[in-house]
C-alpha atoms as a PDB file:
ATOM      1  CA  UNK A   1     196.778 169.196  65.068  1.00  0.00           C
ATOM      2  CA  UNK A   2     195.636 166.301  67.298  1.00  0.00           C
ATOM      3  CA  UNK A   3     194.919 166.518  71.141  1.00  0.00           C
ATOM      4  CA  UNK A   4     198.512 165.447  72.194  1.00  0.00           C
ATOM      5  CA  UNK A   5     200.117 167.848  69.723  1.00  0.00           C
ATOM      6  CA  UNK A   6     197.955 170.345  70.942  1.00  0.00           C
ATOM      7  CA  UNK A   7     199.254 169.609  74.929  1.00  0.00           C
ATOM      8  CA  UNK A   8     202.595 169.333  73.772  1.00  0.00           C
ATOM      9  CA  UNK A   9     202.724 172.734  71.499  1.00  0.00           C
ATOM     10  CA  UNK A  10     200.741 174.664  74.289  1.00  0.00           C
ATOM     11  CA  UNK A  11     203.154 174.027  77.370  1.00  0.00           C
ATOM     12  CA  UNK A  12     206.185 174.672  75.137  1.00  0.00           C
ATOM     13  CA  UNK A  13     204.711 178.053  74.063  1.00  0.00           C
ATOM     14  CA  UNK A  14     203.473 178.867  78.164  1.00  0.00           C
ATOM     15  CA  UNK A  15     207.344 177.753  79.482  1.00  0.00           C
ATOM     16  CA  UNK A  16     208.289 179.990  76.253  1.00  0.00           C
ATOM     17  CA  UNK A  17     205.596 183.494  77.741  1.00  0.00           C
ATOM     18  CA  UNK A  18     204.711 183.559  74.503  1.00  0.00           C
ATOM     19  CA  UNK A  19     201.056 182.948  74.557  1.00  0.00           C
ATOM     20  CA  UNK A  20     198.420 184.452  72.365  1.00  0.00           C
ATOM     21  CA  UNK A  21     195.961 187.753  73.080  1.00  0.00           C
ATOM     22  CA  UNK A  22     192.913 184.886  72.197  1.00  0.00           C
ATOM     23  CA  UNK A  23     192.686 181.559  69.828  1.00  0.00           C
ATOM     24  CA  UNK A  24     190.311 181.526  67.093  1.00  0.00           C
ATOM     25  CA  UNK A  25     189.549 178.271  64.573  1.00  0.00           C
ATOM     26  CA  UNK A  26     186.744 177.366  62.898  1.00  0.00           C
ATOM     27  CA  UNK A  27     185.777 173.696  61.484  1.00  0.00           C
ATOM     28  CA  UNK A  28     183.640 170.995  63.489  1.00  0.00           C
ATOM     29  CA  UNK A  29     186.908 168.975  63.823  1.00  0.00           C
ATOM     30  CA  UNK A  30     189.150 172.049  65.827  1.00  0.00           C
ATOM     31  CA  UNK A  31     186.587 172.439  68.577  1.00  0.00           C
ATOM     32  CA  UNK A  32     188.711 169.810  71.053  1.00  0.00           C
ATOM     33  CA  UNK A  33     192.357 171.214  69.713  1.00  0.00           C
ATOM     34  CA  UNK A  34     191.070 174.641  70.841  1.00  0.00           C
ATOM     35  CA  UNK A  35     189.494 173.952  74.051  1.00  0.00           C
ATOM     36  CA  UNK A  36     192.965 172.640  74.858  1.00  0.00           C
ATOM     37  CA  UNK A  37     195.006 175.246  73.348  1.00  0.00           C
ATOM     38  CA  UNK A  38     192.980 177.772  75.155  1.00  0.00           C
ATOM     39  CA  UNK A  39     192.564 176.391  78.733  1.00  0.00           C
ATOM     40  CA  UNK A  40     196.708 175.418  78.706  1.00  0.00           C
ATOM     41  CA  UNK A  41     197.404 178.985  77.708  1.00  0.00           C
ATOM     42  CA  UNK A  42     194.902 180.449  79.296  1.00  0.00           C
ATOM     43  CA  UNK A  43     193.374 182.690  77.377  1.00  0.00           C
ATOM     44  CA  UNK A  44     190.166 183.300  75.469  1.00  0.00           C
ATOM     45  CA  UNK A  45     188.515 180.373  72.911  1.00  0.00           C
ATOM     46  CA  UNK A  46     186.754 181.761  69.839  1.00  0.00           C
ATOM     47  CA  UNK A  47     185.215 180.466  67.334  1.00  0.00           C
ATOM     48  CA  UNK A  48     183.915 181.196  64.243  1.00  0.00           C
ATOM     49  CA  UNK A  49     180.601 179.027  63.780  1.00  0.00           C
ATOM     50  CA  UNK A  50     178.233 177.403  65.415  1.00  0.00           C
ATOM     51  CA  UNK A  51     179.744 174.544  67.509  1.00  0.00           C
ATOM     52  CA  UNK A  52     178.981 171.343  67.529  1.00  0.00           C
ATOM     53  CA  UNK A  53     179.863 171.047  71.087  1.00  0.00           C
ATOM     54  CA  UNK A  54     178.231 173.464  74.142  1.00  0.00           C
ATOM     55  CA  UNK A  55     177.900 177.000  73.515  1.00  0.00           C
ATOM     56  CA  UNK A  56     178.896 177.675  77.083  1.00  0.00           C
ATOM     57  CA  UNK A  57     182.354 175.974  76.761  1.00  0.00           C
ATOM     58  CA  UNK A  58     183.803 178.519  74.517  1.00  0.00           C
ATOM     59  CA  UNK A  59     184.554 182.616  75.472  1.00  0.00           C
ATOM     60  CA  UNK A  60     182.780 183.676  72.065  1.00  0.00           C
ATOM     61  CA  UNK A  61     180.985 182.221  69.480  1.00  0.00           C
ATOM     62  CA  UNK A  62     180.637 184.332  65.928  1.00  0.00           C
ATOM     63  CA  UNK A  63     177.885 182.849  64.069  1.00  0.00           C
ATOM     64  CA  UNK A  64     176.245 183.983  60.842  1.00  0.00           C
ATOM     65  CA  UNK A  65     172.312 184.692  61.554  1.00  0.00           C
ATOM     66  CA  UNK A  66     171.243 182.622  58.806  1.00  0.00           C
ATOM     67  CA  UNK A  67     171.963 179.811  61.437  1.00  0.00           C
ATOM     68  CA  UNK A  68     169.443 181.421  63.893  1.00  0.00           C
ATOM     69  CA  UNK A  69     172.098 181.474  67.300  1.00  0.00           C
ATOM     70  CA  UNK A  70     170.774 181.567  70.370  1.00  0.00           C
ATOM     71  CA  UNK A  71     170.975 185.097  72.041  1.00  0.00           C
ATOM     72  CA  UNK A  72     173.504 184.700  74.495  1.00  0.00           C
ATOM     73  CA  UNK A  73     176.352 186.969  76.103  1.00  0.00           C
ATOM     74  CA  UNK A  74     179.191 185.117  74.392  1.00  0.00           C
ATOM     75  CA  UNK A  75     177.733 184.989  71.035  1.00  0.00           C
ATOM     76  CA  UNK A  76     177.696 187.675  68.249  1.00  0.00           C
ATOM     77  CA  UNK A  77     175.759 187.234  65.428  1.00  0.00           C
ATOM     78  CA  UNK A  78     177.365 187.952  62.624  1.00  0.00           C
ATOM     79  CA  UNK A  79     175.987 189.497  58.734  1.00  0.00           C
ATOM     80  CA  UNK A  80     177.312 185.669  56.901  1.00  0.00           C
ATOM     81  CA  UNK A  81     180.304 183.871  57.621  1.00  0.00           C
ATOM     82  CA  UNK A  82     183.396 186.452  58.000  1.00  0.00           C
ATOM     83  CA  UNK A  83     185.230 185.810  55.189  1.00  0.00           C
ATOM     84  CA  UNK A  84     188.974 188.161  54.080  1.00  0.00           C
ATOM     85  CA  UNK A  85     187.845 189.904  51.157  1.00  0.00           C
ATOM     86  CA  UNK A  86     189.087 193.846  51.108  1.00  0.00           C
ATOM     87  CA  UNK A  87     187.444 196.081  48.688  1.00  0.00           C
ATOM     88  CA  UNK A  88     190.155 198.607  46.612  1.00  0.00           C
ATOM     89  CA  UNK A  89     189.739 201.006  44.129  1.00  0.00           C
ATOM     90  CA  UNK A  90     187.498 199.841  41.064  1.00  0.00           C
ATOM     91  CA  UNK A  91     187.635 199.610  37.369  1.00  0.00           C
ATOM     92  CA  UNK A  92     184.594 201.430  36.292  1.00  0.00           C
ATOM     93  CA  UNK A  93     182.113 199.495  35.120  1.00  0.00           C
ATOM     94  CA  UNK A  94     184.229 196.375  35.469  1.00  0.00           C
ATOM     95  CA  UNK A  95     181.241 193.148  35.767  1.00  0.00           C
ATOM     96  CA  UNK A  96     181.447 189.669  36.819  1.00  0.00           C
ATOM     97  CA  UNK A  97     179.407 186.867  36.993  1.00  0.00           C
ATOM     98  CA  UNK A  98     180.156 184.240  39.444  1.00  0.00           C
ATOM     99  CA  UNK A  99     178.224 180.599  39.183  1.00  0.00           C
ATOM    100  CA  UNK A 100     178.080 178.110  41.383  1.00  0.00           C
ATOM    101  CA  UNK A 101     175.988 175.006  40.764  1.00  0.00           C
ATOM    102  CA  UNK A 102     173.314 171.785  42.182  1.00  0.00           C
ATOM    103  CA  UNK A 103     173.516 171.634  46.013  1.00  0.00           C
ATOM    104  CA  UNK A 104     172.070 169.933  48.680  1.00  0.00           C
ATOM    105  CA  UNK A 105     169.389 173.030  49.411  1.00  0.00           C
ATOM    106  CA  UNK A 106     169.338 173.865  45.085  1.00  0.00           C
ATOM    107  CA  UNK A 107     168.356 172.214  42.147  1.00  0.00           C
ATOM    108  CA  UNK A 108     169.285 173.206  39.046  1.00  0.00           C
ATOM    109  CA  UNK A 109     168.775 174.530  35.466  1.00  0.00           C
ATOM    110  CA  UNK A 110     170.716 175.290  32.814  1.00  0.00           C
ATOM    111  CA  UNK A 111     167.911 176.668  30.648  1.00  0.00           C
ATOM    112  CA  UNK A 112     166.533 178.923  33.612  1.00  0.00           C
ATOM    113  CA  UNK A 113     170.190 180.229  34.081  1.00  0.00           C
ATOM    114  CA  UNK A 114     171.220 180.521  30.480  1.00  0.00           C
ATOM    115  CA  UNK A 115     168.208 182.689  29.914  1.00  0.00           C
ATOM    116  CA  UNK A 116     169.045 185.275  32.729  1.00  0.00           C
ATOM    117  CA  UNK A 117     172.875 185.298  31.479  1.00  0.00           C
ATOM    118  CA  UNK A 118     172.087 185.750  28.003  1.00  0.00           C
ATOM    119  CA  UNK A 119     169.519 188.754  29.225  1.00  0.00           C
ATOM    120  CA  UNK A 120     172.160 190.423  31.050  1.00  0.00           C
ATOM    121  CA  UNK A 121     174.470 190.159  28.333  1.00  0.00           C
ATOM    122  CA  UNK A 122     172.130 191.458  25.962  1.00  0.00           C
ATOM    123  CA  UNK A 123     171.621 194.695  27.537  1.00  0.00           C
ATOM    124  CA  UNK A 124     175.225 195.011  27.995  1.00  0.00           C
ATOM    125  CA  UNK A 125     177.511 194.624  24.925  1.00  0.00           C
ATOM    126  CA  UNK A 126     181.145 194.868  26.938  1.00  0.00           C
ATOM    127  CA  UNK A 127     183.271 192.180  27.014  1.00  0.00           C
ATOM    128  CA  UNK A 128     182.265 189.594  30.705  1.00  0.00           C
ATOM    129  CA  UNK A 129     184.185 187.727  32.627  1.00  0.00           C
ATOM    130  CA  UNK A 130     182.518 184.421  33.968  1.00  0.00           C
ATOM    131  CA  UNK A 131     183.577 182.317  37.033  1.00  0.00           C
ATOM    132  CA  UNK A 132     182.610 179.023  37.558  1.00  0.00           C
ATOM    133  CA  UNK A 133     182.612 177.227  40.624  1.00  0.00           C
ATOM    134  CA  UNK A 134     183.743 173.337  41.465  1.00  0.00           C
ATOM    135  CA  UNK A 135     179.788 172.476  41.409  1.00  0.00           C
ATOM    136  CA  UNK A 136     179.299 173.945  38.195  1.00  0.00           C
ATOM    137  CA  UNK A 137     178.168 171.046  35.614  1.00  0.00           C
ATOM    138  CA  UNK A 138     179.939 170.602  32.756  1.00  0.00           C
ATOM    139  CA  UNK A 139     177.445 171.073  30.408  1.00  0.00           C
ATOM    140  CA  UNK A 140     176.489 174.477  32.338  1.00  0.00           C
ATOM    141  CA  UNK A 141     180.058 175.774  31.414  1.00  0.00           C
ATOM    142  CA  UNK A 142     180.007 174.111  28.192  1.00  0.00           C
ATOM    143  CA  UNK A 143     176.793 176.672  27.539  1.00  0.00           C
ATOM    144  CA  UNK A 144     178.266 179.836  28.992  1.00  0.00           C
ATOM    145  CA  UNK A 145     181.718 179.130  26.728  1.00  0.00           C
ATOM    146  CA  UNK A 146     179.753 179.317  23.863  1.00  0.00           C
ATOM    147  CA  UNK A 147     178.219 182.768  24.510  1.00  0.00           C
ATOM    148  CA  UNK A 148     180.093 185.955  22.891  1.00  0.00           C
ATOM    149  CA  UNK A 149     182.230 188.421  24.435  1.00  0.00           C
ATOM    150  CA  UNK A 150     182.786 186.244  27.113  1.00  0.00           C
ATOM    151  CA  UNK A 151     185.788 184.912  29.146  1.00  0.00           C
ATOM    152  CA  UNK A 152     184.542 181.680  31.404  1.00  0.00           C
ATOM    153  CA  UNK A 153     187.351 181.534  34.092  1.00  0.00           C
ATOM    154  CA  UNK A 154     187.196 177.830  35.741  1.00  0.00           C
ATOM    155  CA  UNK A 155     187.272 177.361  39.124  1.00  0.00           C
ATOM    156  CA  UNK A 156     190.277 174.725  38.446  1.00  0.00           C
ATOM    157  CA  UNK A 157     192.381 176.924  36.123  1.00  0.00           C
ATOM    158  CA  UNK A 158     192.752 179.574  39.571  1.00  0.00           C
ATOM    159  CA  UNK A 159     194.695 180.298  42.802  1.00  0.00           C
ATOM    160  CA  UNK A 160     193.532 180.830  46.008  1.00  0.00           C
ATOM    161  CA  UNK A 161     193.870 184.307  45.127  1.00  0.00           C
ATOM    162  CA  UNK A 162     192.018 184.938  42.072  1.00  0.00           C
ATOM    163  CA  UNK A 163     188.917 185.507  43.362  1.00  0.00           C
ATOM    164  CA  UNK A 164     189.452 187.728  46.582  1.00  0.00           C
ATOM    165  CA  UNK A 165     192.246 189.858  43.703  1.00  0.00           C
ATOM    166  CA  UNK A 166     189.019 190.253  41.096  1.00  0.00           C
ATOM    167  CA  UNK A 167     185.994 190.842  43.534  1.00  0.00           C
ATOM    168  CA  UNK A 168     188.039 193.903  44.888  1.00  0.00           C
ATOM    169  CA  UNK A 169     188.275 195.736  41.504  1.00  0.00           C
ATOM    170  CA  UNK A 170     184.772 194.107  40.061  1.00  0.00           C
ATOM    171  CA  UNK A 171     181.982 197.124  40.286  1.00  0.00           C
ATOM    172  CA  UNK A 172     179.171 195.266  39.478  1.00  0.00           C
ATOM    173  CA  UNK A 173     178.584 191.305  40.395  1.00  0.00           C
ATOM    174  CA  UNK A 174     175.630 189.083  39.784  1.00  0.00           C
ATOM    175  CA  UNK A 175     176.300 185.642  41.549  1.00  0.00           C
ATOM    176  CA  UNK A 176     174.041 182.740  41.407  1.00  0.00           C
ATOM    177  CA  UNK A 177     171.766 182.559  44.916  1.00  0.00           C
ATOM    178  CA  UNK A 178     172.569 178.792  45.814  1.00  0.00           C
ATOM    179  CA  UNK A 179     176.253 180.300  46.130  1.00  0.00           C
ATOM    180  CA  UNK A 180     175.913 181.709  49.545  1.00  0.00           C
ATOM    181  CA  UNK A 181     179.750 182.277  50.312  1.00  0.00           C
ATOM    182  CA  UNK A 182     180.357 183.941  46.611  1.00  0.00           C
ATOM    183  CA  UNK A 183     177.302 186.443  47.808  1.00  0.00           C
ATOM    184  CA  UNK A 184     178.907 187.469  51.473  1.00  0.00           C
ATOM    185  CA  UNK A 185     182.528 187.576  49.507  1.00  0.00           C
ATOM    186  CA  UNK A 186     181.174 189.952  46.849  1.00  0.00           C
ATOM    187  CA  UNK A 187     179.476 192.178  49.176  1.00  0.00           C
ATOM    188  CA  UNK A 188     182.369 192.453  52.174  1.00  0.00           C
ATOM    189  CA  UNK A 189     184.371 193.198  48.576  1.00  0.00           C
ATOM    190  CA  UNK A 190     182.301 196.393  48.186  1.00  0.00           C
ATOM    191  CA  UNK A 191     181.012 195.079  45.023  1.00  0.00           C
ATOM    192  CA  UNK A 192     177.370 196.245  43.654  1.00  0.00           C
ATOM    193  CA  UNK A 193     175.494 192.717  44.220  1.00  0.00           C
ATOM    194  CA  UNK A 194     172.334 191.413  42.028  1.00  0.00           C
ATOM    195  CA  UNK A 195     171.114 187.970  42.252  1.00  0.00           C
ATOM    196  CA  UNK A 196     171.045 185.158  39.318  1.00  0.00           C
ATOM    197  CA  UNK A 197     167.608 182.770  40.675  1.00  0.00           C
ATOM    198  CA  UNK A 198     168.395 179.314  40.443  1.00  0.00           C
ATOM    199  CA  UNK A 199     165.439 177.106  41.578  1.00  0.00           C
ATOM    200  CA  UNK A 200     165.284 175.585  45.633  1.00  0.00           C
ATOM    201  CA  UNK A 201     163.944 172.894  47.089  1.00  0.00           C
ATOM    202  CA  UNK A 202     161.950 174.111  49.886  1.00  0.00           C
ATOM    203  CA  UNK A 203     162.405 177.781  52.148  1.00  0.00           C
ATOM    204  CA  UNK A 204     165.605 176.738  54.055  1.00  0.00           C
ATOM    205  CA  UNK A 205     167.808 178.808  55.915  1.00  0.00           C
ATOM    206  CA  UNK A 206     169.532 180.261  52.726  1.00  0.00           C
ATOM    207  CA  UNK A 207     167.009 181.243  51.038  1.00  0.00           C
ATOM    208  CA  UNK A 208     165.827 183.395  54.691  1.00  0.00           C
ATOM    209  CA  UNK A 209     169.318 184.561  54.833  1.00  0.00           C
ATOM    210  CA  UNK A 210     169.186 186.205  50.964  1.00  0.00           C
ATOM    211  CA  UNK A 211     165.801 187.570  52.025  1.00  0.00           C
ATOM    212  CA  UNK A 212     167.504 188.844  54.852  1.00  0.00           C
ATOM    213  CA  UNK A 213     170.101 190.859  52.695  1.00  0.00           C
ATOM    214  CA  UNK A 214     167.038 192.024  50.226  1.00  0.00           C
ATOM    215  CA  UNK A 215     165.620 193.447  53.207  1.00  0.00           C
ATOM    216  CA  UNK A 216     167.914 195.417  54.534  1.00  0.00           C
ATOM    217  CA  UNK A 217     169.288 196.687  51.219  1.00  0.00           C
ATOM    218  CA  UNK A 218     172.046 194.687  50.708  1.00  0.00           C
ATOM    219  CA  UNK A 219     170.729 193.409  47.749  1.00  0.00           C
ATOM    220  CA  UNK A 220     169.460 195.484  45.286  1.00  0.00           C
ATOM    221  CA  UNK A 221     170.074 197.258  41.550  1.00  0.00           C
ATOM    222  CA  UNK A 222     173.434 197.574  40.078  1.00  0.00           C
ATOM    223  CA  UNK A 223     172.860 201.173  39.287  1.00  0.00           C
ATOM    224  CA  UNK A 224     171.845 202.236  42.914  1.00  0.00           C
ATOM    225  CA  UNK A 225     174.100 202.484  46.089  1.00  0.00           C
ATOM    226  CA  UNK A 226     173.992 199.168  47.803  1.00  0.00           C
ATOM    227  CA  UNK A 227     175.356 198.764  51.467  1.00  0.00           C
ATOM    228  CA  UNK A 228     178.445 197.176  51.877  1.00  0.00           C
ATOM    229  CA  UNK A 229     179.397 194.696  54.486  1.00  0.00           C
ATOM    230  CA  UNK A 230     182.518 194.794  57.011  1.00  0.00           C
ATOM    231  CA  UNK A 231     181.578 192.543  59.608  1.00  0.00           C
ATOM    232  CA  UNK A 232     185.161 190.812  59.978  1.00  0.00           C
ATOM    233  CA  UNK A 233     185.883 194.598  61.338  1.00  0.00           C
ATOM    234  CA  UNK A 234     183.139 195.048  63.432  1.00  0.00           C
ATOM    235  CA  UNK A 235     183.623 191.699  64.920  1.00  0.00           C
ATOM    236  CA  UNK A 236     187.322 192.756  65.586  1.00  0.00           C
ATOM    237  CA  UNK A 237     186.301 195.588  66.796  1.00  0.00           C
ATOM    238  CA  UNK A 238     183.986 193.544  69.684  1.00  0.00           C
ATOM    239  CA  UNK A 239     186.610 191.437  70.608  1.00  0.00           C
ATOM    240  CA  UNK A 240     189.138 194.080  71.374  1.00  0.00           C
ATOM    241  CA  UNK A 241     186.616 195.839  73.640  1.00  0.00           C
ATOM    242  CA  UNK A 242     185.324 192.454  75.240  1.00  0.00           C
ATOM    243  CA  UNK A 243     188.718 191.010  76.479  1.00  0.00           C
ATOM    244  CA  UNK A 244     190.250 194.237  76.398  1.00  0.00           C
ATOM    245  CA  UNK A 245     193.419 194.100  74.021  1.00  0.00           C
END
């Protein structure tokens, strides 16, 4: 929506009384539409990220530590991004692996992966579901198709839906650490997390974030009880009490 849109759609919703409780949007490129939006309707701005533009010109910020926020009164730091991922009831001992691929903070390695897959596999002779992600190489899936007793589900072949449907019946997950979203996903899912190492550049703010989760337990054996996340509830929870709704 551009800035005039915005104006426009705002005053026909205030001559309507049908503004919102709040306004929430997240994306470098919706702080301007939402400033709008929110001042016009008067009522709070939120967003979910840190802002390119000045903290102080939004109501609330929700930012994931990993990107070190400020400590301010209208920020809340938040355990990752917030993602929708609802955990239900699980097939027992269902397993997934989920694989992401080279990134800007990452480097990569199919050897050093294969080797960890084929170990996991090993001690485990069920049948595995595999699921790749739009930065996984070609040859990487081209490796993990050739294993046994395996089903590699590509990124391109699913819906919007796939993943958030599996990770809430999946028990056990190990997800590749450059895949930072897949990791926050999985755990908000109530899944049992471990870690697949893929080799990083230097210690950047990923990398402190998984130590983070290590750290506090979120991270851990897929035999053990792991802590879960539900910080899209907790933040809900804030908001309601903060502008009282």
């Amino acid at each position: 929506m551009k800035a005039w849109q915005a104006v426009r759609y705002a005053w026909k919703q205030k001559q309507k009384k049908s503004s919102p409780k709040f306004i929430v949007s997240t994306g470098h490129h919706t702080h301007f539409t939402l400033l709008i939006l929110a001042k016009i309707m008067q009522v709070p701005a939120i967003v979910l990220m840190k802002p390119s533009l000045p903290l102080s010109w939004f109501d609330l910020c929700i930012i994931p530590e990993h990107d070190t926020p400020l400590a301010r009164h209208n920020i809340i730091e938040s355990i990752g991004p917030l993602n929708r991922m609802q955990p239900a009831k699980k097939d027992i001992e269902s397993k997934l692996i989920l694989v992401g691929g080279p990134s800007k903070h990452f480097d990569w390695s199919d050897e050093w992966l294969f080797a960890q897959v084929e170990n996991i596999i090993q001690q485990d002779d069920g049948h595995w579901t595999i699921a790749t992600s739009r930065r996984t190489p070609l040859k990487t899936i081209d490796s993990l198709q050739a294993l046994a007793n395996v089903t590699v589900v590509l990124a391109s072949e699913t819906n919007a839906n796939w993943l958030p449907s599996m990770l809430a019946k999946t028990e056990n997950c190990w997800v590749t650490q450059d895949s930072m979203s897949m990791i926050y996903e999985a755990l908000t899912a109530g899944c049992r997390v471990k870690l697949l190492t893929v080799p990083y550049r230097h210690n950047n703010r990923l990398i402190l974030g998984i130590e983070k989760l290590q750290a506090a337990g979120y991270l851990g054996a897929l035999n053990d009880s792991v802590m879960k996340l539900a910080e899209a509830d907790r933040c809900a929870e804030i908001i309601e009490q903060r502008f009282l709704l």
